[in-house]
PDB file of N, CA and C in Angstrom:
ATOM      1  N   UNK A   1     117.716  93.412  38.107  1.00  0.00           N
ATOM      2  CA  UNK A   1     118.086  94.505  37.217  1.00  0.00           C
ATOM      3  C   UNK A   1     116.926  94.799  36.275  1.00  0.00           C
ATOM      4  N   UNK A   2     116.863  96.212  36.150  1.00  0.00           N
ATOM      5  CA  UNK A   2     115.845  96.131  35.135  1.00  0.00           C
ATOM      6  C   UNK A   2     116.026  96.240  34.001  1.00  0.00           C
ATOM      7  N   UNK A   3     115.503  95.685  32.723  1.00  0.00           N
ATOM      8  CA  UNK A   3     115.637  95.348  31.350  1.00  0.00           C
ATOM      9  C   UNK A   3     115.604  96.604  30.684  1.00  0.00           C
ATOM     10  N   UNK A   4     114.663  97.885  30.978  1.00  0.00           N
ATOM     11  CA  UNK A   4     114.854  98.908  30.589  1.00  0.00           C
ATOM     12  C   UNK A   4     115.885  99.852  30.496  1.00  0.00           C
ATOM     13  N   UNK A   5     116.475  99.911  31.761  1.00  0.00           N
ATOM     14  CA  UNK A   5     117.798 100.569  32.253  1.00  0.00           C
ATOM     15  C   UNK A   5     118.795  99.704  31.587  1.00  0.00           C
ATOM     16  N   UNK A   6     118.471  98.948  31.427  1.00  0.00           N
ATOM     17  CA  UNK A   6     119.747  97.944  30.882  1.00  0.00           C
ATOM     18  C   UNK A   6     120.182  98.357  29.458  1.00  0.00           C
ATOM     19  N   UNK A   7     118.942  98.427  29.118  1.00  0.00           N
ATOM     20  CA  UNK A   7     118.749  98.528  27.392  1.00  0.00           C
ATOM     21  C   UNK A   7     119.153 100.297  27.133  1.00  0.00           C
ATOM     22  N   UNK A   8     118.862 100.436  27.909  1.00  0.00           N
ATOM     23  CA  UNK A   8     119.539 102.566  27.679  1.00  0.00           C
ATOM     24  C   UNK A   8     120.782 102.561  28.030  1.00  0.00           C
ATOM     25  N   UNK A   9     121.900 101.830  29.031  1.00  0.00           N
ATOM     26  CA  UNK A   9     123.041 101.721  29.114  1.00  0.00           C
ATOM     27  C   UNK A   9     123.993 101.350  28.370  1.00  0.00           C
ATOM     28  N   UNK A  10     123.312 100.530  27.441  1.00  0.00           N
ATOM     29  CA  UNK A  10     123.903  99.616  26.477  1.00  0.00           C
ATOM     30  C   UNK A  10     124.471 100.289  25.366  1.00  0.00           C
ATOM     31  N   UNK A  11     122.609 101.682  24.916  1.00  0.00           N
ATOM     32  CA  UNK A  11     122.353 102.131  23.840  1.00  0.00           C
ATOM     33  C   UNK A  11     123.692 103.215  23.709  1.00  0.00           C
ATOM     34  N   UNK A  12     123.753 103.823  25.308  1.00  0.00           N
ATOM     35  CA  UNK A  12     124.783 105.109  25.292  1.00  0.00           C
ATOM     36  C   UNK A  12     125.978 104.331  25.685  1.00  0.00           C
ATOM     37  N   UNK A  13     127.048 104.172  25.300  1.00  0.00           N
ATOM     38  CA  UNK A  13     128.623 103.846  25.594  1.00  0.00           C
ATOM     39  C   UNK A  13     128.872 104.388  26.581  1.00  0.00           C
ATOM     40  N   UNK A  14     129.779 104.195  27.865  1.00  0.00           N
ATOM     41  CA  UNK A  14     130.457 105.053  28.507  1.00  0.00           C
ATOM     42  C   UNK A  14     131.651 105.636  28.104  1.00  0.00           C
ATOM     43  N   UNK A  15     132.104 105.270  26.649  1.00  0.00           N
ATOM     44  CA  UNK A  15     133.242 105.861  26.272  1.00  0.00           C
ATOM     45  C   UNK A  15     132.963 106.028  24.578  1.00  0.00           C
ATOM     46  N   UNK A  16     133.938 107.099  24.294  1.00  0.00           N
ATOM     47  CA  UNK A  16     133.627 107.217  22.751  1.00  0.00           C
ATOM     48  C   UNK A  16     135.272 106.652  22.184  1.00  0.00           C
ATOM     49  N   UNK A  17     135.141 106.479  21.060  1.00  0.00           N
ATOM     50  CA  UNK A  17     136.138 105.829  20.302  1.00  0.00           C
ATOM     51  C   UNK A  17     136.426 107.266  19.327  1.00  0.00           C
ATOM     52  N   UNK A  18     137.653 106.824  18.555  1.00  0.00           N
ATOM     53  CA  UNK A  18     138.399 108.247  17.920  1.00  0.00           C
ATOM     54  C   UNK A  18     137.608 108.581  16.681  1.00  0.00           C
ATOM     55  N   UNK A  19     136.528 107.464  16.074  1.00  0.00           N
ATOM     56  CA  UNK A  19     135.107 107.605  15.270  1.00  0.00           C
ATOM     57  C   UNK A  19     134.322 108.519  15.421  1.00  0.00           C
ATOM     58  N   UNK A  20     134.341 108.607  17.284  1.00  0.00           N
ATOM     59  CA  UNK A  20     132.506 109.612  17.410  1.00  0.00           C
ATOM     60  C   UNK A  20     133.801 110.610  17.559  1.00  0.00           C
ATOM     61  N   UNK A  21     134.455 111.091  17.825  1.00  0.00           N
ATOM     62  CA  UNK A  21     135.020 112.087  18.424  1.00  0.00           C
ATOM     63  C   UNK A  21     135.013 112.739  16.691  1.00  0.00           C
ATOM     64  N   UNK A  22     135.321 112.149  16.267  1.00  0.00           N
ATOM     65  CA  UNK A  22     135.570 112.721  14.416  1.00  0.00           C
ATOM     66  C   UNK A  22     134.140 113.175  13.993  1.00  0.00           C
ATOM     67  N   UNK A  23     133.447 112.158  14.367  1.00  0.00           N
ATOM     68  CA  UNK A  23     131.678 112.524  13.929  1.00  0.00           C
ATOM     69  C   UNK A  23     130.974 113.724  14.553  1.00  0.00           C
ATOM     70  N   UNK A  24     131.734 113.765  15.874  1.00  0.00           N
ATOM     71  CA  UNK A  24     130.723 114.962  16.894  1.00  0.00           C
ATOM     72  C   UNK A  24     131.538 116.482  16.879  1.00  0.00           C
ATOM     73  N   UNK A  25     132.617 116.056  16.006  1.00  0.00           N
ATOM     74  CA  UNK A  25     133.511 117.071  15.861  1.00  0.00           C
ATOM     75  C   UNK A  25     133.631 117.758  14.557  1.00  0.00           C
ATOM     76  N   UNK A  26     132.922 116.865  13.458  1.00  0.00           N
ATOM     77  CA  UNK A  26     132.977 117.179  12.397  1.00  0.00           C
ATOM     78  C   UNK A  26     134.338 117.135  12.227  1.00  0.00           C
ATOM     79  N   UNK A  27     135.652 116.992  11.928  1.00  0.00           N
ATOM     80  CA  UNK A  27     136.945 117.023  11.515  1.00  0.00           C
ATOM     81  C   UNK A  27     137.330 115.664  11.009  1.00  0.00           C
ATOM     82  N   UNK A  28     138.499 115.864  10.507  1.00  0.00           N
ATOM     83  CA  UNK A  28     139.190 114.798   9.740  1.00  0.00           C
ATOM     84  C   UNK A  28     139.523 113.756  10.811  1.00  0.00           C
ATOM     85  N   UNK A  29     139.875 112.516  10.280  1.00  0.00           N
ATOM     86  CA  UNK A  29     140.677 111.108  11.291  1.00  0.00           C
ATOM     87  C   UNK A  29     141.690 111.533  12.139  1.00  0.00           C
ATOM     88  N   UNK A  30     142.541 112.170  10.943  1.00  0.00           N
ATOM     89  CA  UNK A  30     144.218 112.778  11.945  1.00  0.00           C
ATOM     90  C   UNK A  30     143.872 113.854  12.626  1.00  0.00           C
ATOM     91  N   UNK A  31     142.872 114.718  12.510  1.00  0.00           N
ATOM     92  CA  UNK A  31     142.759 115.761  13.568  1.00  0.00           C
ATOM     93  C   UNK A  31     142.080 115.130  14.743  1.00  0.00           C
ATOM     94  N   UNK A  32     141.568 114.589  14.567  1.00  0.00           N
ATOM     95  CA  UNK A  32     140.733 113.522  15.978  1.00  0.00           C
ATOM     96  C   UNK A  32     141.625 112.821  16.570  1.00  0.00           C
ATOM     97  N   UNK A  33     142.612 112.257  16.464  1.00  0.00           N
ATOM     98  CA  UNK A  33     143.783 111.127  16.935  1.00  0.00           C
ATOM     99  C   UNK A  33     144.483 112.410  17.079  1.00  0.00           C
ATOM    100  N   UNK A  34     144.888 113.467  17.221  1.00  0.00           N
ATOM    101  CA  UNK A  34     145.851 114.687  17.082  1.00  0.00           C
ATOM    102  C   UNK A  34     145.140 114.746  18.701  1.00  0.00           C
ATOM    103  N   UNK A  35     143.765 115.711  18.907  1.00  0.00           N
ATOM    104  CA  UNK A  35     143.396 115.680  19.589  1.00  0.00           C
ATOM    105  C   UNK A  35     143.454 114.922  20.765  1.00  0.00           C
ATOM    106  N   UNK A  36     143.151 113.824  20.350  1.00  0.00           N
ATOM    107  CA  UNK A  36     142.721 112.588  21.301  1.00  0.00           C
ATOM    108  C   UNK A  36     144.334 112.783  22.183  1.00  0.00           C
ATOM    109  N   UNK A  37     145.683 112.383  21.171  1.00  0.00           N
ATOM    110  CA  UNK A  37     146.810 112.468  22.048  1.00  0.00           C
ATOM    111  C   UNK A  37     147.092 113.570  22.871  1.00  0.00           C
ATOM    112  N   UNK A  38     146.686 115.042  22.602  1.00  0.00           N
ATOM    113  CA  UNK A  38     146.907 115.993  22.899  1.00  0.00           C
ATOM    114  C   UNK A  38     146.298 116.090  24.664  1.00  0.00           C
ATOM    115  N   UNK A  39     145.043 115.643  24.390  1.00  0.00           N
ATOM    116  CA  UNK A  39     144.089 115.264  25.308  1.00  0.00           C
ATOM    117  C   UNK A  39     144.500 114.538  26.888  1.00  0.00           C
ATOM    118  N   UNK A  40     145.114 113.471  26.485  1.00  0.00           N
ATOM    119  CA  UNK A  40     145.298 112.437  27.006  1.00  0.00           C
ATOM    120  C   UNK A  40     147.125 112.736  27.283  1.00  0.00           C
ATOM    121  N   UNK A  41     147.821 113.721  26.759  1.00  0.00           N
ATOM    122  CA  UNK A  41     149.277 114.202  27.248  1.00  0.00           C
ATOM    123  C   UNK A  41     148.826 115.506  28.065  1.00  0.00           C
ATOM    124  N   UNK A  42     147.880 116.066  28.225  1.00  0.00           N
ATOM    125  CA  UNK A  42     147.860 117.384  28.658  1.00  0.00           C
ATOM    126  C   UNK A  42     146.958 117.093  29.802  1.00  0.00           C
ATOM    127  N   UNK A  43     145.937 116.222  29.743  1.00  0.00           N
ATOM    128  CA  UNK A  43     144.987 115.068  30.672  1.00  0.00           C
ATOM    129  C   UNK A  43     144.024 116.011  30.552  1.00  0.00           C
ATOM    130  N   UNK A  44     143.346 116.320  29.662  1.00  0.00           N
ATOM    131  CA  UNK A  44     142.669 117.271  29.499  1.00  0.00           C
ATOM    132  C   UNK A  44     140.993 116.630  29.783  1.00  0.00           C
ATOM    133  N   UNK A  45     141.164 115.363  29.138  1.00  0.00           N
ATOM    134  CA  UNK A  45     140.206 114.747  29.677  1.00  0.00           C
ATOM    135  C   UNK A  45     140.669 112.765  29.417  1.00  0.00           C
ATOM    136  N   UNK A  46     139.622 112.118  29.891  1.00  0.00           N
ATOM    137  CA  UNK A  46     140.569 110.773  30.566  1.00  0.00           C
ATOM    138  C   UNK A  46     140.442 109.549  28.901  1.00  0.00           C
ATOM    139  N   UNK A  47     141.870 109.478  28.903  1.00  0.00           N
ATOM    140  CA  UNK A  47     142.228 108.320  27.698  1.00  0.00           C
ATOM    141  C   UNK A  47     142.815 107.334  28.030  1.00  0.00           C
ATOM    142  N   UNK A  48     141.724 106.167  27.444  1.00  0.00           N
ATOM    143  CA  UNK A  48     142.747 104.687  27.822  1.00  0.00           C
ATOM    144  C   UNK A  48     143.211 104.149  26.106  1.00  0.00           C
ATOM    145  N   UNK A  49     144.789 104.091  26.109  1.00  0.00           N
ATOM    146  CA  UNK A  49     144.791 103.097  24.832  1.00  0.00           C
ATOM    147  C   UNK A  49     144.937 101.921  25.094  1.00  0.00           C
ATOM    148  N   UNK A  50     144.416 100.945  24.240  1.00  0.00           N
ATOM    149  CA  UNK A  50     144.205  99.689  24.487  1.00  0.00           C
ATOM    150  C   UNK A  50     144.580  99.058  22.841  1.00  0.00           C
ATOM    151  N   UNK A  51     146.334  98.808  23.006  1.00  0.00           N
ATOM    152  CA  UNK A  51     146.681  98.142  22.054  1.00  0.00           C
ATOM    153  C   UNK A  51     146.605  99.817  21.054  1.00  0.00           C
ATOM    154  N   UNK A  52     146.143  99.577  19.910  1.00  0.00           N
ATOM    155  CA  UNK A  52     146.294 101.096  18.993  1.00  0.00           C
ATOM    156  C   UNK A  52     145.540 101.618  19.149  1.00  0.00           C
ATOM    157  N   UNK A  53     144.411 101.046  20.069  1.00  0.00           N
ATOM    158  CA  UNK A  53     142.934 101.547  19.614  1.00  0.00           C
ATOM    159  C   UNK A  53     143.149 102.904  21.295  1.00  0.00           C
ATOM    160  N   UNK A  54     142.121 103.421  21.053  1.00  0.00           N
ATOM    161  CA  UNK A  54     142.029 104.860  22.339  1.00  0.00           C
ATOM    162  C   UNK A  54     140.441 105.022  22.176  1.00  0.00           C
ATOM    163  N   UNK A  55     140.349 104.794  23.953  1.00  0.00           N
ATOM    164  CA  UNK A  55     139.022 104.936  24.249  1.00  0.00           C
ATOM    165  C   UNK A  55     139.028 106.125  24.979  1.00  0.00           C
ATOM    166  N   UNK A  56     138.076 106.951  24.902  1.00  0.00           N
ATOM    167  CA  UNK A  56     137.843 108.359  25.728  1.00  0.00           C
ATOM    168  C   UNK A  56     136.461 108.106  26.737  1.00  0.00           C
ATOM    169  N   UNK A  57     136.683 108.676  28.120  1.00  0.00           N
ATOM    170  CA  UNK A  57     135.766 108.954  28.651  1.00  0.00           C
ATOM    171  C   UNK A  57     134.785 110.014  28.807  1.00  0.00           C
ATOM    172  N   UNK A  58     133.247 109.388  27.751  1.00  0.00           N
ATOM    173  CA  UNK A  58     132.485 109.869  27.380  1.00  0.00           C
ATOM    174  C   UNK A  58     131.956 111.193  28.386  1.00  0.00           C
ATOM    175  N   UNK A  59     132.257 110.819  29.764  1.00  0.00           N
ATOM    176  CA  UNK A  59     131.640 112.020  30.464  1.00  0.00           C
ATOM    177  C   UNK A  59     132.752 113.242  30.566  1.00  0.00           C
ATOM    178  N   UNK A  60     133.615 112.521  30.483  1.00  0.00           N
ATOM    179  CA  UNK A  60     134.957 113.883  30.786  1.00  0.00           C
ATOM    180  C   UNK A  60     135.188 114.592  29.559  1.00  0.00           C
ATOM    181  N   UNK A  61     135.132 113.579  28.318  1.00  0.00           N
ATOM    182  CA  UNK A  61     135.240 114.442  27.551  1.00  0.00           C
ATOM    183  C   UNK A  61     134.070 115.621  26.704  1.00  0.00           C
ATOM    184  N   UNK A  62     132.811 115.229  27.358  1.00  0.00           N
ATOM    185  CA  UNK A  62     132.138 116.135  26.718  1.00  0.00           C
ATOM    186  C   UNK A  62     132.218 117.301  28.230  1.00  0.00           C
ATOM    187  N   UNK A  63     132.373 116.990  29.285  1.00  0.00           N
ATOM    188  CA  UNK A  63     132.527 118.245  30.671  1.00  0.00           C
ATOM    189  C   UNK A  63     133.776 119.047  29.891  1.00  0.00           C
ATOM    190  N   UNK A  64     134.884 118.663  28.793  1.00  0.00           N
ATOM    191  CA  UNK A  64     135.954 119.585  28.346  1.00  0.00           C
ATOM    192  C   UNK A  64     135.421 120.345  27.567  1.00  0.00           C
ATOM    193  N   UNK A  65     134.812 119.248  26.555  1.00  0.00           N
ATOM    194  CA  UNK A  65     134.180 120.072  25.024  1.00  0.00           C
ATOM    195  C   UNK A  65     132.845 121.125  25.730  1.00  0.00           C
ATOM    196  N   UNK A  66     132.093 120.865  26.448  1.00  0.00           N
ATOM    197  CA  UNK A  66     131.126 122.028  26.873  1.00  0.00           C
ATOM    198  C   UNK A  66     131.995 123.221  27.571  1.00  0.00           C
ATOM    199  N   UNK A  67     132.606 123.484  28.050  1.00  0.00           N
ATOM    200  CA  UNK A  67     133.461 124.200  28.698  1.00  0.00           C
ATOM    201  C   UNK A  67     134.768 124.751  27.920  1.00  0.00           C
ATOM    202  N   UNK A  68     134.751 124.741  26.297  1.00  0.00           N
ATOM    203  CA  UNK A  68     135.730 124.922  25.721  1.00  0.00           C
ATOM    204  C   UNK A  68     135.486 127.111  25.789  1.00  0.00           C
ATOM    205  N   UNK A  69     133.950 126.743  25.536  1.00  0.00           N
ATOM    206  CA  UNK A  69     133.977 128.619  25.074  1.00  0.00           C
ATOM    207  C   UNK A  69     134.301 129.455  26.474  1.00  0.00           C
ATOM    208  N   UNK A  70     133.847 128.610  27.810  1.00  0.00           N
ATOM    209  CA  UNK A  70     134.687 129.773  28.928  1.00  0.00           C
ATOM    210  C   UNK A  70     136.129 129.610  29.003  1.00  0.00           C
ATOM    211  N   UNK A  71     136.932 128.518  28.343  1.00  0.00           N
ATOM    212  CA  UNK A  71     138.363 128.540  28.243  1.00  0.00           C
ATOM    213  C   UNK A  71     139.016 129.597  27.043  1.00  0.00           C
ATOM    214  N   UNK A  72     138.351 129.608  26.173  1.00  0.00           N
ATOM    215  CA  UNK A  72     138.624 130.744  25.139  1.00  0.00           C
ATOM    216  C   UNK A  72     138.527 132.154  25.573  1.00  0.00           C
ATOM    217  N   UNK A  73     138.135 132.425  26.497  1.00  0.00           N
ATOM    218  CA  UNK A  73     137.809 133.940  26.913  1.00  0.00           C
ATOM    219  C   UNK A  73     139.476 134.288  27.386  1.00  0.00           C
TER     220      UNK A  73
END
């Protein structure tokens, strides 16, 4: 394995927590956990909860969030 690739896999998560989703979203805690359930009841993009905590999959959910402005039309 190489140490480089290793070290960039590490750096990027494959999943974001209801933190970055608040950070990359700019919005409040409860609008991010609002989301997140909304998300993950509508399967809008892929949510695992684990115990209270909810992990999002980092690639699905930014393929939703880039694709929000041709859903608005």
């Amino acid at each position: 394995m190489d140490m480089n690739n290793y070290q960039e896999d590490e750096q990027e998560s494959e999943v974001y927590m209801v933190s970055d989703i608040q950070k990359k979203l700019r919005c409040s805690k409860n609008m991010a956990y609002a989301l997140v359930r909304r998300g993950q009841a509508e399967n809008l993009f892929s949510v695992i909860k684990i115990g209270k905590d909810y992990r999002i999959s980092r690639k699905s959910f930014d393929y939703w969030f880039n694709n929000q402005h041709q859903m608005a039309k």
